[in-house]
Protein backbone atom coordinates (compact mmCIF):
# COMPACT_ATOMS: atom_id res chain seq x y z
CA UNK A 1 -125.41 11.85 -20.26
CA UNK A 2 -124.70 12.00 -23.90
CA UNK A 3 -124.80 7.97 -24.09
CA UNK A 4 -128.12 8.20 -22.40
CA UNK A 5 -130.03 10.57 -24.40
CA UNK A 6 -128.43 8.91 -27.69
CA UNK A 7 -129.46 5.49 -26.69
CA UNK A 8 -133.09 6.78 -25.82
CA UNK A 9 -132.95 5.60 -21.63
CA UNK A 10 -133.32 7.40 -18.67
CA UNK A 11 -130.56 10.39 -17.62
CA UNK A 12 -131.63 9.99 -14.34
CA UNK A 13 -131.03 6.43 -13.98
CA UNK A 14 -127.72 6.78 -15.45
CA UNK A 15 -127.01 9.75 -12.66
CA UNK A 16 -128.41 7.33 -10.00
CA UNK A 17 -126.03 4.32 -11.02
CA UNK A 18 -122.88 6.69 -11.05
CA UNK A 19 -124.03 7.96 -7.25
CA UNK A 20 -125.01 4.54 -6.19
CA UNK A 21 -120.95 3.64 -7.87
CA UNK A 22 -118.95 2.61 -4.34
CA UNK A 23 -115.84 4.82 -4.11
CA UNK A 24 -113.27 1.48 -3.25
CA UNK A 25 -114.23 -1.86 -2.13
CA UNK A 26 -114.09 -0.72 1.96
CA UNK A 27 -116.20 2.54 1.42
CA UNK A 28 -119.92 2.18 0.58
CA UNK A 29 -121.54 4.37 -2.56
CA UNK A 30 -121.68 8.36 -1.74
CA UNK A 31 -125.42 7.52 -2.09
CA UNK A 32 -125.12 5.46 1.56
CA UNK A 33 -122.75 8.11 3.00
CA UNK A 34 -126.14 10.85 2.46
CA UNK A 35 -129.23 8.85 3.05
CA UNK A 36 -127.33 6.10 5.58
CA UNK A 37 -128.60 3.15 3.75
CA UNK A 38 -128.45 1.45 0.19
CA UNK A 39 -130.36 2.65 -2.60
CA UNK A 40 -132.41 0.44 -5.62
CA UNK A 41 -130.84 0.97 -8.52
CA UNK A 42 -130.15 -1.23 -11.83
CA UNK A 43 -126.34 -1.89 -11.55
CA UNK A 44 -125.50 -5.97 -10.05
CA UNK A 45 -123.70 -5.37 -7.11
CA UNK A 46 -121.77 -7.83 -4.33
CA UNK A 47 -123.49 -7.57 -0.86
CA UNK A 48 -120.86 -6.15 1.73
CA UNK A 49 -120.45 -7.44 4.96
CA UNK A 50 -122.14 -5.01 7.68
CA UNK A 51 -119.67 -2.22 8.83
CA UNK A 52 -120.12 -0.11 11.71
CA UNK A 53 -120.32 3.71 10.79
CA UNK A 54 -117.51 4.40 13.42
CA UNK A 55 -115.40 2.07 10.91
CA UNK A 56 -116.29 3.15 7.67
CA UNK A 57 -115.67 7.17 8.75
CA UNK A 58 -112.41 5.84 10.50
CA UNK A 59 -111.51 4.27 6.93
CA UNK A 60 -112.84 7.26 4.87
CA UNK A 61 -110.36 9.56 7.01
CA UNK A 62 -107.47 7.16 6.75
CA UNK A 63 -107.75 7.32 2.86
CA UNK A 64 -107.93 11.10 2.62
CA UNK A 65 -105.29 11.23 5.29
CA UNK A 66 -103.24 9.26 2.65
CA UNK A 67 -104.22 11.45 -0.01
CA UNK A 68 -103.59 14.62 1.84
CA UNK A 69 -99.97 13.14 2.94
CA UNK A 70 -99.22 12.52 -1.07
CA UNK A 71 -100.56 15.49 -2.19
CA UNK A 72 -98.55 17.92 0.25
CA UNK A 73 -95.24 16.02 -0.35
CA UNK A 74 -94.42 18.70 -3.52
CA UNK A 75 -96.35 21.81 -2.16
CA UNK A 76 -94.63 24.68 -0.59
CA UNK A 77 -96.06 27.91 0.59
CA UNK A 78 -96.94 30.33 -1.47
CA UNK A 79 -94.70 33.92 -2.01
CA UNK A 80 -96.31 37.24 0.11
CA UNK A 81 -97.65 39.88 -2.89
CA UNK A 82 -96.03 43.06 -3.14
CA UNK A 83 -97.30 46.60 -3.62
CA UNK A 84 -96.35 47.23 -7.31
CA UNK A 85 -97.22 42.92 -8.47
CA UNK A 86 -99.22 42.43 -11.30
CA UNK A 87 -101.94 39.79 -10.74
CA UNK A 88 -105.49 38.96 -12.17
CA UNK A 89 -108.70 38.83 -11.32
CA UNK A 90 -111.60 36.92 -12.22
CA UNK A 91 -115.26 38.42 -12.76
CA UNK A 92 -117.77 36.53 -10.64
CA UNK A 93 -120.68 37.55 -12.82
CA UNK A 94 -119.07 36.82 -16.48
CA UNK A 95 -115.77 34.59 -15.41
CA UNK A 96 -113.12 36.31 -17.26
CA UNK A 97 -109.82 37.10 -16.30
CA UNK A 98 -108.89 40.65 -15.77
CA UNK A 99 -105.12 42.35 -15.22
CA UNK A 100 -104.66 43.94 -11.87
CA UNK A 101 -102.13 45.15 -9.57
CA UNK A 102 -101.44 45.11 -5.96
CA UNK A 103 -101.66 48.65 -4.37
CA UNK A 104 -101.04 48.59 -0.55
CA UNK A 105 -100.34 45.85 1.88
CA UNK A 106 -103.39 45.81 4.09
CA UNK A 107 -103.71 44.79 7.91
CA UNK A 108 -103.28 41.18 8.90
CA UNK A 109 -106.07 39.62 9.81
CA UNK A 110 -105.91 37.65 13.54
């Protein structure tokens, strides 16, 4: 947005070419995945063949099927708090971190 408002063109037209941005080669532009068809927009783009929504949702859920797989690989549960643990807590209203401690252990919930 910087690059836009220095060079004197349009934010919105930069937002719009970043949306209308595919997100691989398979998967249309997150643009087509909310209003179901292509957009105008400035950027030269390569016209796909025609997909099937039942095969670009079957490809979107492979990929973050993949990702997920990857990304759980070095994850491991995380430790129950104790009564006595320090911890902290962040202020909705003005986002900073505050020291707390755990009292009680409460009921599980179903």
């Amino acid at each position: 947005m910087k690059k836009a408002t220095a060079t004197n063109t349009d934010p919105l037209m930069a937002w719009l070419c970043l949306w209308a941005t595919p997100i691989n080669s398979t998967l249309p532009s997150p643009v087509e995945f909310l209003f179901g068809r292509p957009i105008q927009h400035n950027l030269p783009k390569k016209i796909p063949k025609c997909k099937t929504t039942e095969e670009v949702t079957s490809r979107l859920l492979h990929g973050q099927a993949t990702q997920k797989y990857y990304h759980d690989r070095n994850t491991k549960p995380l430790q129950p708090l104790k009564p006595g643990q320090g911890i902290n807590i962040q202020d909705p209203r003005t986002q900073i971190w505050k020291p707390a401690g755990i009292k009680k252990k409460i009921q599980e919930v179903p």
